[in-house]
C-alpha atoms as a PDB file:
ATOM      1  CA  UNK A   1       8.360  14.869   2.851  1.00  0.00           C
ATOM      2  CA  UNK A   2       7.727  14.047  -0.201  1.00  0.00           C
ATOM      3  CA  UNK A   3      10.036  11.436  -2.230  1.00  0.00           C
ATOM      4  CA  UNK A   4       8.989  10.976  -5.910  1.00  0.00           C
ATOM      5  CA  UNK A   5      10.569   8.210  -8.806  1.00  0.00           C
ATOM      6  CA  UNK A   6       9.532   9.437 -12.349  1.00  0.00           C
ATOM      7  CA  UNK A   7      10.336   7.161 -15.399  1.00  0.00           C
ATOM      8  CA  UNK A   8      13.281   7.028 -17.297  1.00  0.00           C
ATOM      9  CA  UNK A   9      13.114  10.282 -19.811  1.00  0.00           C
ATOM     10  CA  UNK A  10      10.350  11.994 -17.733  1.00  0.00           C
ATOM     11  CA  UNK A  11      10.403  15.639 -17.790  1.00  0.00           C
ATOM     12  CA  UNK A  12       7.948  17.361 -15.765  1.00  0.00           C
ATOM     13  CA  UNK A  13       8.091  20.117 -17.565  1.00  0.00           C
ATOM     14  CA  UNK A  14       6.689  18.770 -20.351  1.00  0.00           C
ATOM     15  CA  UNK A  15       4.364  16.361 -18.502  1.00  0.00           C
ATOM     16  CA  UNK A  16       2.597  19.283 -17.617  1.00  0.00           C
ATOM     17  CA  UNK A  17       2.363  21.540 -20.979  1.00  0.00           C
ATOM     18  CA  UNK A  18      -1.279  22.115 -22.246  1.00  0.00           C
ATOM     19  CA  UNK A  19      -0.082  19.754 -25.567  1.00  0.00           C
ATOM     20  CA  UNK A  20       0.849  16.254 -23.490  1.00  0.00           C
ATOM     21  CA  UNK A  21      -1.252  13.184 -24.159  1.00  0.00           C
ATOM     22  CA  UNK A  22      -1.586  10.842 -21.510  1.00  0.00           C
ATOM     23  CA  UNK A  23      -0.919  11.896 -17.825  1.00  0.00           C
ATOM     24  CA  UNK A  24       1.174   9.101 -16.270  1.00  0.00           C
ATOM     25  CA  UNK A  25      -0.421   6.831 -13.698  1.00  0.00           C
ATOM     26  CA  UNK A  26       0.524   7.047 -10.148  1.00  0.00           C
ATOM     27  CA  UNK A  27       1.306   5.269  -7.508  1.00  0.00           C
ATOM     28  CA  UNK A  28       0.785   7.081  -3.664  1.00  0.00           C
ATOM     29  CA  UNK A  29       3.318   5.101  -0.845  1.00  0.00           C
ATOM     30  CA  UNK A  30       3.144   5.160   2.655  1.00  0.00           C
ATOM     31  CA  UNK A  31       6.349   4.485   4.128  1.00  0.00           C
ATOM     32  CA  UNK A  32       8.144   6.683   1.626  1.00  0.00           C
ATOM     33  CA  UNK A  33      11.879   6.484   3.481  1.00  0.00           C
ATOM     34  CA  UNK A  34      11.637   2.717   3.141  1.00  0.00           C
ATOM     35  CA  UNK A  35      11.044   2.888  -0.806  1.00  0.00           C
ATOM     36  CA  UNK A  36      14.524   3.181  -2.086  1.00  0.00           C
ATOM     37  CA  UNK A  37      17.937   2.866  -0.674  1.00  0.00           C
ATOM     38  CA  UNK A  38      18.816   1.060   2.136  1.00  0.00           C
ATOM     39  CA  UNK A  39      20.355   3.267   4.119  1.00  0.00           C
ATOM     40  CA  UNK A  40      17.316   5.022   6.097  1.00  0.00           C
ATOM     41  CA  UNK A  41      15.441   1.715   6.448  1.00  0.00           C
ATOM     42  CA  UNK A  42      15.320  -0.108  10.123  1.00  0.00           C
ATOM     43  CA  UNK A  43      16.116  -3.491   8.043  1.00  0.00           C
ATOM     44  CA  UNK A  44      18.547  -2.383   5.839  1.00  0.00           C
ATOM     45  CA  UNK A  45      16.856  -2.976   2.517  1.00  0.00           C
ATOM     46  CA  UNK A  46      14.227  -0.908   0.827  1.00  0.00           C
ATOM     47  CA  UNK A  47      11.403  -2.101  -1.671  1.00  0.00           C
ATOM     48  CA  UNK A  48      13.647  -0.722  -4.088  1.00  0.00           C
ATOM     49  CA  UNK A  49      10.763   0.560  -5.892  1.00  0.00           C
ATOM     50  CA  UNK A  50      12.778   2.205  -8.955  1.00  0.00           C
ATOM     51  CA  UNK A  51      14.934  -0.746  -9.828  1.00  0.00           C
ATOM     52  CA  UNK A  52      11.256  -2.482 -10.223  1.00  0.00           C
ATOM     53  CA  UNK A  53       9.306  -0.018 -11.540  1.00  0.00           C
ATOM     54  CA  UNK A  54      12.161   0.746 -13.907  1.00  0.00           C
ATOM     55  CA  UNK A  55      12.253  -3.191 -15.399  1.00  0.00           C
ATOM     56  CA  UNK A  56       8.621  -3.907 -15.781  1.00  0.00           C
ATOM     57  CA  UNK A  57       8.519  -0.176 -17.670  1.00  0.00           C
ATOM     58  CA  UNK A  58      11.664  -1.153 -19.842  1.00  0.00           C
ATOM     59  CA  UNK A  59      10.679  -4.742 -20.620  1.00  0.00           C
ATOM     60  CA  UNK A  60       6.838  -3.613 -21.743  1.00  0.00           C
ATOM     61  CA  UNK A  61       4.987  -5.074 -18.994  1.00  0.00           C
ATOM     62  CA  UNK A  62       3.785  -1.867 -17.644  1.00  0.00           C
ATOM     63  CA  UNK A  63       3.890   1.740 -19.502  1.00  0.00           C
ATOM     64  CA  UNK A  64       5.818   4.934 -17.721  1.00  0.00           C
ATOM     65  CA  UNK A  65       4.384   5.760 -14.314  1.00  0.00           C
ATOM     66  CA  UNK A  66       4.953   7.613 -11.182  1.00  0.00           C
ATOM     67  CA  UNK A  67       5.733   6.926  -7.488  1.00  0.00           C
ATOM     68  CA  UNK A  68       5.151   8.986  -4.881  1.00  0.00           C
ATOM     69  CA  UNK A  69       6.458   7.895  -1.714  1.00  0.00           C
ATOM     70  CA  UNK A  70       5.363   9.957   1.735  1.00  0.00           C
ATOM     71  CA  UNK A  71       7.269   9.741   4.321  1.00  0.00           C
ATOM     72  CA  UNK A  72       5.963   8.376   8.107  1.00  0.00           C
ATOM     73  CA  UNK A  73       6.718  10.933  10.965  1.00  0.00           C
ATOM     74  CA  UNK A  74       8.681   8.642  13.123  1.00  0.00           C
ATOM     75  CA  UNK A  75       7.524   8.015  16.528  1.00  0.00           C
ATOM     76  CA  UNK A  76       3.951   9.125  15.027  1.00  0.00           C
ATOM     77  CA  UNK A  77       3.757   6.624  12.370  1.00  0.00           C
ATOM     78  CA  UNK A  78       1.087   5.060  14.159  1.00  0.00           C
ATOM     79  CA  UNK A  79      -1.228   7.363  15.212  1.00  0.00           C
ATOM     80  CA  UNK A  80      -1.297   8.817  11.458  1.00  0.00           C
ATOM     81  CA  UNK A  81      -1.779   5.438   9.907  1.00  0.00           C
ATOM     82  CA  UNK A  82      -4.307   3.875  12.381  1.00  0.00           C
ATOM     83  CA  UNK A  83      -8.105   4.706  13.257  1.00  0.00           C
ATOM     84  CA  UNK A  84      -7.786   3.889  16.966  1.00  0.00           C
ATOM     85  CA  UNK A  85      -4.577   2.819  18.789  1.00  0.00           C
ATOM     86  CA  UNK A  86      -2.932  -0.598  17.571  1.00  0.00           C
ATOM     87  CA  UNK A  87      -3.403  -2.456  21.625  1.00  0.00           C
ATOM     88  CA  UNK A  88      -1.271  -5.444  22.646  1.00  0.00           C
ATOM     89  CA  UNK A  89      -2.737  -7.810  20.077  1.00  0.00           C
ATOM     90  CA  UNK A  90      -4.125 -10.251  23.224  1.00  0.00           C
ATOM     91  CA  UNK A  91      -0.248 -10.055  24.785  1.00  0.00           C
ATOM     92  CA  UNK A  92       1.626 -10.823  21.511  1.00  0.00           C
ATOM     93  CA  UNK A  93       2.597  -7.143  20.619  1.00  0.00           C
ATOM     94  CA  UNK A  94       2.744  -5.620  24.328  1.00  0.00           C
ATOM     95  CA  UNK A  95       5.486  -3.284  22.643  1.00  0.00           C
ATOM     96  CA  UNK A  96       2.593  -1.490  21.083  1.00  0.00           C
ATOM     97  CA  UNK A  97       0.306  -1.628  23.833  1.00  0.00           C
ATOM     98  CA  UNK A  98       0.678   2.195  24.465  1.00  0.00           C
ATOM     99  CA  UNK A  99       1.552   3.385  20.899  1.00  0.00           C
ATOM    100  CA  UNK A 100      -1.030   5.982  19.717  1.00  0.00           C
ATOM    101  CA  UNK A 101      -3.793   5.771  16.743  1.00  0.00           C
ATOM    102  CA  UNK A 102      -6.259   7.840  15.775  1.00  0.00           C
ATOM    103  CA  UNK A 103      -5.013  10.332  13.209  1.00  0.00           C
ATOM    104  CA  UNK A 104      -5.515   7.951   9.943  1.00  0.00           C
ATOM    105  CA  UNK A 105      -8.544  10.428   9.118  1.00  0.00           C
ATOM    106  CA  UNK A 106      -6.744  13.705   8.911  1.00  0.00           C
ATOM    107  CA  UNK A 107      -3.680  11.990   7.147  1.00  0.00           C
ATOM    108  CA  UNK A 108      -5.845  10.814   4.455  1.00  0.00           C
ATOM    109  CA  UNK A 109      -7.498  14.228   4.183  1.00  0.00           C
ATOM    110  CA  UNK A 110      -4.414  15.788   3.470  1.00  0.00           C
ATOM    111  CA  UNK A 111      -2.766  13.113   0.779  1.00  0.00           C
ATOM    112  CA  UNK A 112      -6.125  13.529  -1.118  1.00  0.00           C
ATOM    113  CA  UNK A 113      -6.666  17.217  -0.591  1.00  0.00           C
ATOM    114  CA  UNK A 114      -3.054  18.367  -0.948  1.00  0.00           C
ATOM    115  CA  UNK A 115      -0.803  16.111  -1.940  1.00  0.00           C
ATOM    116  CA  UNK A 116      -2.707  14.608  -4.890  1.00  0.00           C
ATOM    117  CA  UNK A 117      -3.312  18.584  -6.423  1.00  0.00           C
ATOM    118  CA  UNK A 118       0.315  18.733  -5.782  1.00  0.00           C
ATOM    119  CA  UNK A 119       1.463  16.530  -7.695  1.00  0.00           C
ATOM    120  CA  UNK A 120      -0.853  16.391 -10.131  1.00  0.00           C
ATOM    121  CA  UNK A 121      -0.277  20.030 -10.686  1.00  0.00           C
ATOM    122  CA  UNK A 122       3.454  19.594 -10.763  1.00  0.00           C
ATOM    123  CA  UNK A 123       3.866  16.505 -12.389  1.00  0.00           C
ATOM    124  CA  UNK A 124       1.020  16.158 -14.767  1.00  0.00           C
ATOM    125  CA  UNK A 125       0.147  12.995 -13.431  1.00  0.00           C
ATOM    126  CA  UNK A 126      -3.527  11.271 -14.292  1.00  0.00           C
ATOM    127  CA  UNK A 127      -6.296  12.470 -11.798  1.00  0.00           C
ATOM    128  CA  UNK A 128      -8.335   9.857 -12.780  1.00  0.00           C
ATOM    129  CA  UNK A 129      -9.175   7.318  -9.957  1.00  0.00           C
ATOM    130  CA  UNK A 130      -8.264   4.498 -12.519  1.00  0.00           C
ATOM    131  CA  UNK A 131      -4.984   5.805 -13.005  1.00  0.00           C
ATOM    132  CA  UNK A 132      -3.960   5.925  -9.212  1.00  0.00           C
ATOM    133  CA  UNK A 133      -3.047   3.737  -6.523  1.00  0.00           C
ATOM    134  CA  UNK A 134      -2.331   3.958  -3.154  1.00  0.00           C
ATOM    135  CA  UNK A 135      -0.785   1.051  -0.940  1.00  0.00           C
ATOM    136  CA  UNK A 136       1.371   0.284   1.765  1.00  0.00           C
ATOM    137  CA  UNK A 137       3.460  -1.914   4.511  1.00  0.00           C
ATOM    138  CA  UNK A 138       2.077  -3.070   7.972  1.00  0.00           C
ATOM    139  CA  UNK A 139       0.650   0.151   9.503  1.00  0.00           C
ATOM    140  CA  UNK A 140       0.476   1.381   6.362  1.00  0.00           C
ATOM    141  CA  UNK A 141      -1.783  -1.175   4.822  1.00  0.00           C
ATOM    142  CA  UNK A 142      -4.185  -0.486   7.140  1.00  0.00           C
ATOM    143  CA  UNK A 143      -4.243   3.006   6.425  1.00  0.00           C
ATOM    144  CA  UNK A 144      -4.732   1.612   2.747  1.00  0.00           C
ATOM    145  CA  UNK A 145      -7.514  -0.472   3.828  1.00  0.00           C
ATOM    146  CA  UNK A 146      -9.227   2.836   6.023  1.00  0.00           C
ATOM    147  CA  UNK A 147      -8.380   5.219   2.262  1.00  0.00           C
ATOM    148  CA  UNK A 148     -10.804   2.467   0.709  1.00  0.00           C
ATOM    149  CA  UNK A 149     -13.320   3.424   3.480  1.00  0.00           C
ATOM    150  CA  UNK A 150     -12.949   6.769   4.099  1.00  0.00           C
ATOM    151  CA  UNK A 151     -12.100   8.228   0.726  1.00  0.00           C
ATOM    152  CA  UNK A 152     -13.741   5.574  -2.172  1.00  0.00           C
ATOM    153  CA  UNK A 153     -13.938   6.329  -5.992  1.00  0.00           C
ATOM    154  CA  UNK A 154     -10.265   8.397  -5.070  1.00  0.00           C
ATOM    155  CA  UNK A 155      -7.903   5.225  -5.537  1.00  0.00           C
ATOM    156  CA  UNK A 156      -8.420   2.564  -8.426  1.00  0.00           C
ATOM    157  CA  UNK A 157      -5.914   0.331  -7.276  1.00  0.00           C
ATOM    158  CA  UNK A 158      -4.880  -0.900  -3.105  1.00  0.00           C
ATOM    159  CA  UNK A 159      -1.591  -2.511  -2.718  1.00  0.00           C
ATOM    160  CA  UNK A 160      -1.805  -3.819   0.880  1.00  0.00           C
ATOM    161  CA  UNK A 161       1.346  -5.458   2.118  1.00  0.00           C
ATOM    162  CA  UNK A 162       1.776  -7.884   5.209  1.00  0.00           C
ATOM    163  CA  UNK A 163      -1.269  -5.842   7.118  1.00  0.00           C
ATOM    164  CA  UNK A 164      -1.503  -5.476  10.736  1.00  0.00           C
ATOM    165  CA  UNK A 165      -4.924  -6.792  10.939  1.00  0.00           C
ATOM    166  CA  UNK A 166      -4.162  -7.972  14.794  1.00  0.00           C
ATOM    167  CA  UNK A 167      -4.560  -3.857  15.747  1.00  0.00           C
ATOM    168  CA  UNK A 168      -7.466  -2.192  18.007  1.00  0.00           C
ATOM    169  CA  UNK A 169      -8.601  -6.474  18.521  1.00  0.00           C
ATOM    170  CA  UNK A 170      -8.887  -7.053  15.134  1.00  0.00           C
ATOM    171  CA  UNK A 171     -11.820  -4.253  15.017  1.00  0.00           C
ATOM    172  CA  UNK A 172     -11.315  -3.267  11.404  1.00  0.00           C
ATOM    173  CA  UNK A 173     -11.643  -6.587  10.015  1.00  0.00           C
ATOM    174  CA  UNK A 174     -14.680  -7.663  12.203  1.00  0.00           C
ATOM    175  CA  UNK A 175     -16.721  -4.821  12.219  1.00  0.00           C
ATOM    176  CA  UNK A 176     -15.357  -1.661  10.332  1.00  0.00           C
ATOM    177  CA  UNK A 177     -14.463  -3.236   7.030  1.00  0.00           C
ATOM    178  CA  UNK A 178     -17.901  -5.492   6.777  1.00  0.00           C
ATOM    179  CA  UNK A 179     -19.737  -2.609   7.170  1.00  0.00           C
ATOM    180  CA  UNK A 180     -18.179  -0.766   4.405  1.00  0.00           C
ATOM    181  CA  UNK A 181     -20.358  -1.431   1.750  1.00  0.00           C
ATOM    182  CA  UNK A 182     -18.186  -0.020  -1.258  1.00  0.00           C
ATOM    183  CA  UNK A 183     -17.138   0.854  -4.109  1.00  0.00           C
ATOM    184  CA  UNK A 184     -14.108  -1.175  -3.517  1.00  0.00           C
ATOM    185  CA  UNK A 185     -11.181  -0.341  -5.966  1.00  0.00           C
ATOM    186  CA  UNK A 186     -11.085  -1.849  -9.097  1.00  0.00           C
ATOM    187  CA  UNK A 187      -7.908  -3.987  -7.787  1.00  0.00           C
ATOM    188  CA  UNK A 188      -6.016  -5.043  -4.664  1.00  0.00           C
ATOM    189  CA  UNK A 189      -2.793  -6.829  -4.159  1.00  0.00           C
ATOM    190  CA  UNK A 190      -2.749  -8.575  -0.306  1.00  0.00           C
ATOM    191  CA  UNK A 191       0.355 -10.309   0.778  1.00  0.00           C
ATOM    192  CA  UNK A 192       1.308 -11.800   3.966  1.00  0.00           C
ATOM    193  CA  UNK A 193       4.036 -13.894   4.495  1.00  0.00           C
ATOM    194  CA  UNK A 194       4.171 -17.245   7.100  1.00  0.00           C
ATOM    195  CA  UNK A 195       7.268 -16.115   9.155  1.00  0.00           C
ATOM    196  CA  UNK A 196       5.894 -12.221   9.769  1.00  0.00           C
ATOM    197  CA  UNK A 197       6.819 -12.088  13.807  1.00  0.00           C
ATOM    198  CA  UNK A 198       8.405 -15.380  14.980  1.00  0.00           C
ATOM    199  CA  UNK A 199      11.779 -15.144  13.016  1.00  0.00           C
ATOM    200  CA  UNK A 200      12.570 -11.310  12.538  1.00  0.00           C
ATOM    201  CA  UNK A 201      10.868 -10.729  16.395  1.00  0.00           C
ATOM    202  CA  UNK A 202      12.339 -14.161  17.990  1.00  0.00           C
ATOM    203  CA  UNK A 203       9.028 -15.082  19.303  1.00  0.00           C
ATOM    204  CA  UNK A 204       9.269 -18.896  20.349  1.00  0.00           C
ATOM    205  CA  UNK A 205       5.791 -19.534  19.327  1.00  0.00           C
ATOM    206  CA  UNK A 206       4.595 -19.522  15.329  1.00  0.00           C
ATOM    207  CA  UNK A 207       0.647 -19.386  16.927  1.00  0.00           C
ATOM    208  CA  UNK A 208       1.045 -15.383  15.872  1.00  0.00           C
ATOM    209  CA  UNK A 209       2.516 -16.087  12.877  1.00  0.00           C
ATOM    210  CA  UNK A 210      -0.747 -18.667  11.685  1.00  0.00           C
ATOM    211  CA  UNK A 211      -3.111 -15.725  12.736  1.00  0.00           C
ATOM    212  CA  UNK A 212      -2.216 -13.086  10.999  1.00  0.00           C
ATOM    213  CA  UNK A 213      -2.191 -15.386   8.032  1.00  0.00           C
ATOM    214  CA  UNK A 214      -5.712 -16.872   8.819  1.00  0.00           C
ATOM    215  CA  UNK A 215      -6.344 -12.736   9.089  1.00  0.00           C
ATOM    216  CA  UNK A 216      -5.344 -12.433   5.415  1.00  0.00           C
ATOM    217  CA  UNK A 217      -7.452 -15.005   4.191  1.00  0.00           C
ATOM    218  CA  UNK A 218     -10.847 -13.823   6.446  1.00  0.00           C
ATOM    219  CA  UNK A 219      -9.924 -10.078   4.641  1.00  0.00           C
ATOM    220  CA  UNK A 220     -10.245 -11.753   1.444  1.00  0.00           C
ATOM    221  CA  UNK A 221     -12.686 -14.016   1.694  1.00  0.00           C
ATOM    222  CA  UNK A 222     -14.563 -10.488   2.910  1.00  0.00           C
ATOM    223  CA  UNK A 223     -13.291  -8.840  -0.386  1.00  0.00           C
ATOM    224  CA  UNK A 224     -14.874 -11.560  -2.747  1.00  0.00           C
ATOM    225  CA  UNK A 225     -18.003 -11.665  -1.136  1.00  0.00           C
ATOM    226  CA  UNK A 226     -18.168  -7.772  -2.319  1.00  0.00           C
ATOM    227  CA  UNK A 227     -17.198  -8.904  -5.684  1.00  0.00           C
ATOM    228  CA  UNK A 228     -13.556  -8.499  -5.793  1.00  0.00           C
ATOM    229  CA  UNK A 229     -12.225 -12.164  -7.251  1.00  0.00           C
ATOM    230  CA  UNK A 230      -9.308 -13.250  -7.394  1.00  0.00           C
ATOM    231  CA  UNK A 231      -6.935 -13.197 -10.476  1.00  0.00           C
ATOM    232  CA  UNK A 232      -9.182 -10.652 -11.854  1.00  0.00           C
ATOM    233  CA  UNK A 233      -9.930  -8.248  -9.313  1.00  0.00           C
ATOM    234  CA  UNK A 234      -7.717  -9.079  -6.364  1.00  0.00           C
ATOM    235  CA  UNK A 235      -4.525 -11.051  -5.716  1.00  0.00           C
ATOM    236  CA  UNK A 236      -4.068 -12.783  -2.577  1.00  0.00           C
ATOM    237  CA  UNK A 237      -0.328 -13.735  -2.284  1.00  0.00           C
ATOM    238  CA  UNK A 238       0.324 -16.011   1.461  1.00  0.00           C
ATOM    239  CA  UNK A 239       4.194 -16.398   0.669  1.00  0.00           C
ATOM    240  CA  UNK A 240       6.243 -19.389   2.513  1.00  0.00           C
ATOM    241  CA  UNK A 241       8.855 -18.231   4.995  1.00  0.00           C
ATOM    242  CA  UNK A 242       8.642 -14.730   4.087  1.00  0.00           C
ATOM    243  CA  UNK A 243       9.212 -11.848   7.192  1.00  0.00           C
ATOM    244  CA  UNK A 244       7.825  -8.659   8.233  1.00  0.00           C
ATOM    245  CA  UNK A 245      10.238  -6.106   6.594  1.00  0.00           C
ATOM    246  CA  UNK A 246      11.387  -4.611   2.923  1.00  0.00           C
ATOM    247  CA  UNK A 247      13.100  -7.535   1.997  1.00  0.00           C
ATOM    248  CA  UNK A 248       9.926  -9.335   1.769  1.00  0.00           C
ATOM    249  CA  UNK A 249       7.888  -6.554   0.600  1.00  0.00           C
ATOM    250  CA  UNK A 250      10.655  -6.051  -2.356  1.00  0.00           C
ATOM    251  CA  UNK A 251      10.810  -9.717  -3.561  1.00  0.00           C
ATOM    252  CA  UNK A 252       6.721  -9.392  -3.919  1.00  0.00           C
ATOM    253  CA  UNK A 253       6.535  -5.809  -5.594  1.00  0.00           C
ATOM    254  CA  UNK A 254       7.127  -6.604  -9.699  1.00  0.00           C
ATOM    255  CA  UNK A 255       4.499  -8.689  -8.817  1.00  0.00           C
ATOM    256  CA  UNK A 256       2.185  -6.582  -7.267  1.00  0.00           C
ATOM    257  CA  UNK A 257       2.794  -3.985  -9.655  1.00  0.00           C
ATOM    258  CA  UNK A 258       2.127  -6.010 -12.545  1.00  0.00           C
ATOM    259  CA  UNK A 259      -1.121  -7.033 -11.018  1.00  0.00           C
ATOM    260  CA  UNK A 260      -2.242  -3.679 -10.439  1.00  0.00           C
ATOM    261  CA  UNK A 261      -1.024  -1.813 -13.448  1.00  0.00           C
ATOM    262  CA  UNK A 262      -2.505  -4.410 -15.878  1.00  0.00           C
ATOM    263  CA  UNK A 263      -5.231  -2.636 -16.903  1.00  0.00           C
ATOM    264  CA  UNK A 264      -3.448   0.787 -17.251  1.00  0.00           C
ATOM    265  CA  UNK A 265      -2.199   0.877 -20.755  1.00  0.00           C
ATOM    266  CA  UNK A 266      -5.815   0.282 -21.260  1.00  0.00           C
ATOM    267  CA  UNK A 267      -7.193   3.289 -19.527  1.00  0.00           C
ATOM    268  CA  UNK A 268      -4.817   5.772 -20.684  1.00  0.00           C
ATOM    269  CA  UNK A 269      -6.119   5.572 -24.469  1.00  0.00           C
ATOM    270  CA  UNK A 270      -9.890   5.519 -23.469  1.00  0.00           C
END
């Protein structure tokens, strides 16, 4: 399922007539039940993408765009997002140790082969890869982190949000991504915040929590060695006492969006 946020005073009707100038840029979500609303949400608040989107559209920062949120299959969500299955990161996650990976591959074939057409087709959004993003949460930044890899030149812009780079023993980060040799996107958000597991998961010890933060900064030192720096091409947010849920990921999102729609305005009127 497919759930889509259009700017205020966007008709796609006339988005998609032979005489509009422009096509929108877009923005592809994993997670897309999570994205606005509360109520289908396992922490009871959503990014609330719209009410951001909406204010840094109204207030100039950012011109009209499009969200696309797709929606996780449930008890799946892992085995579409993931390249192998997620393990028992070394006894700290032994609730995933028998979740299932493996599908990330075919998932990403089908957002670039059919639901990109789709709504490109429908909603007259920009198919230029400077004009589109893709990002998610957790699982789902890794599977923005494998669309870099498997699919590059499709996305200009990664938002990758508290990712689970303890999954498969830390595999991606130490051998899959440094082989990737590019093109990277043009830019990347990364977040991860310093309370992730031990508050929202009541672990006693905070020795997860430090990892997955030392994880963040390995990824980007890895990204600016291929030429990614920061405050131009990549933001690198490590924020204080934030958790692993949508209450987190919402408080960072204006920001994240204003990083990676910056050079938009830009693009549409070359």
């Amino acid at each position: 399922m497919l759930r889509i946020w259009t700017p205020p005073g966007f008709s796609p009707s006339s988005a998609t007539s032979s005489s509009s100038r422009d096509p929108l840029p877009v923005l592809y979500l994993n997670d897309g039940q999570n994205l606005y609303g509360d109520q289908p949400t396992l922490s009871g608040c959503s990014w609330h993408m719209g009410e951001a989107a909406a204010g840094l559209i109204n207030s100039g920062a950012l011109p009209p765009f499009v969200v696309v949120g797709i929606d996780h299959p449930g008890a799946m969500r892992s085995y579409d997002y993931l390249p192998y299955p997620p393990g028992a990161a070394n006894g700290y996650r032994l609730d995933a140790a028998n979740w299932p990976g493996g599908g990330v591959e075919a998932y990403l074939r089908a957002v670039v082969d059919e639901i990109l057409p789709y709504t490109e087709r429908t909603y007259g959004v920009s198919s230029e890869p400077a004009l589109r993003g893709f990002g998610g949460s957790s699982f789902g930044g890794i599977c923005a982190l494998c669309a870099a890899m498997l699919h590059p030149g499709v996305f200009g812009a990664l938002l990758v949000e508290s990712p689970s780079l303890w999954f498969g023993e830390e595999r991606l980060l130490r051998q899959d991504l440094p082989s990737f040799q590019g093109p990277w996107p043009a830019r990347m958000f990364l977040a991860m915040g310093t309370k992730e597991y031990s508050v929202i998961r009541q672990f006693k010890e905070s020795e997860f929590d430090s990892r997955l933060v030392s994880l963040t900064h390995d990824l980007a030192a890895l990204l600016e060695s291929r030429g990614l720096m920061r405050g131009e091409r990549l933001m690198v947010m490590v924020d204080e006492g934030a958790t692993h849920n949508e209450r987190a990921w919402a408080q960072r999102l204006p920001a994240a969006l204003r990083f990676l729609g910056a050079h938009w305005r830009h693009q549409q009127q070359k």
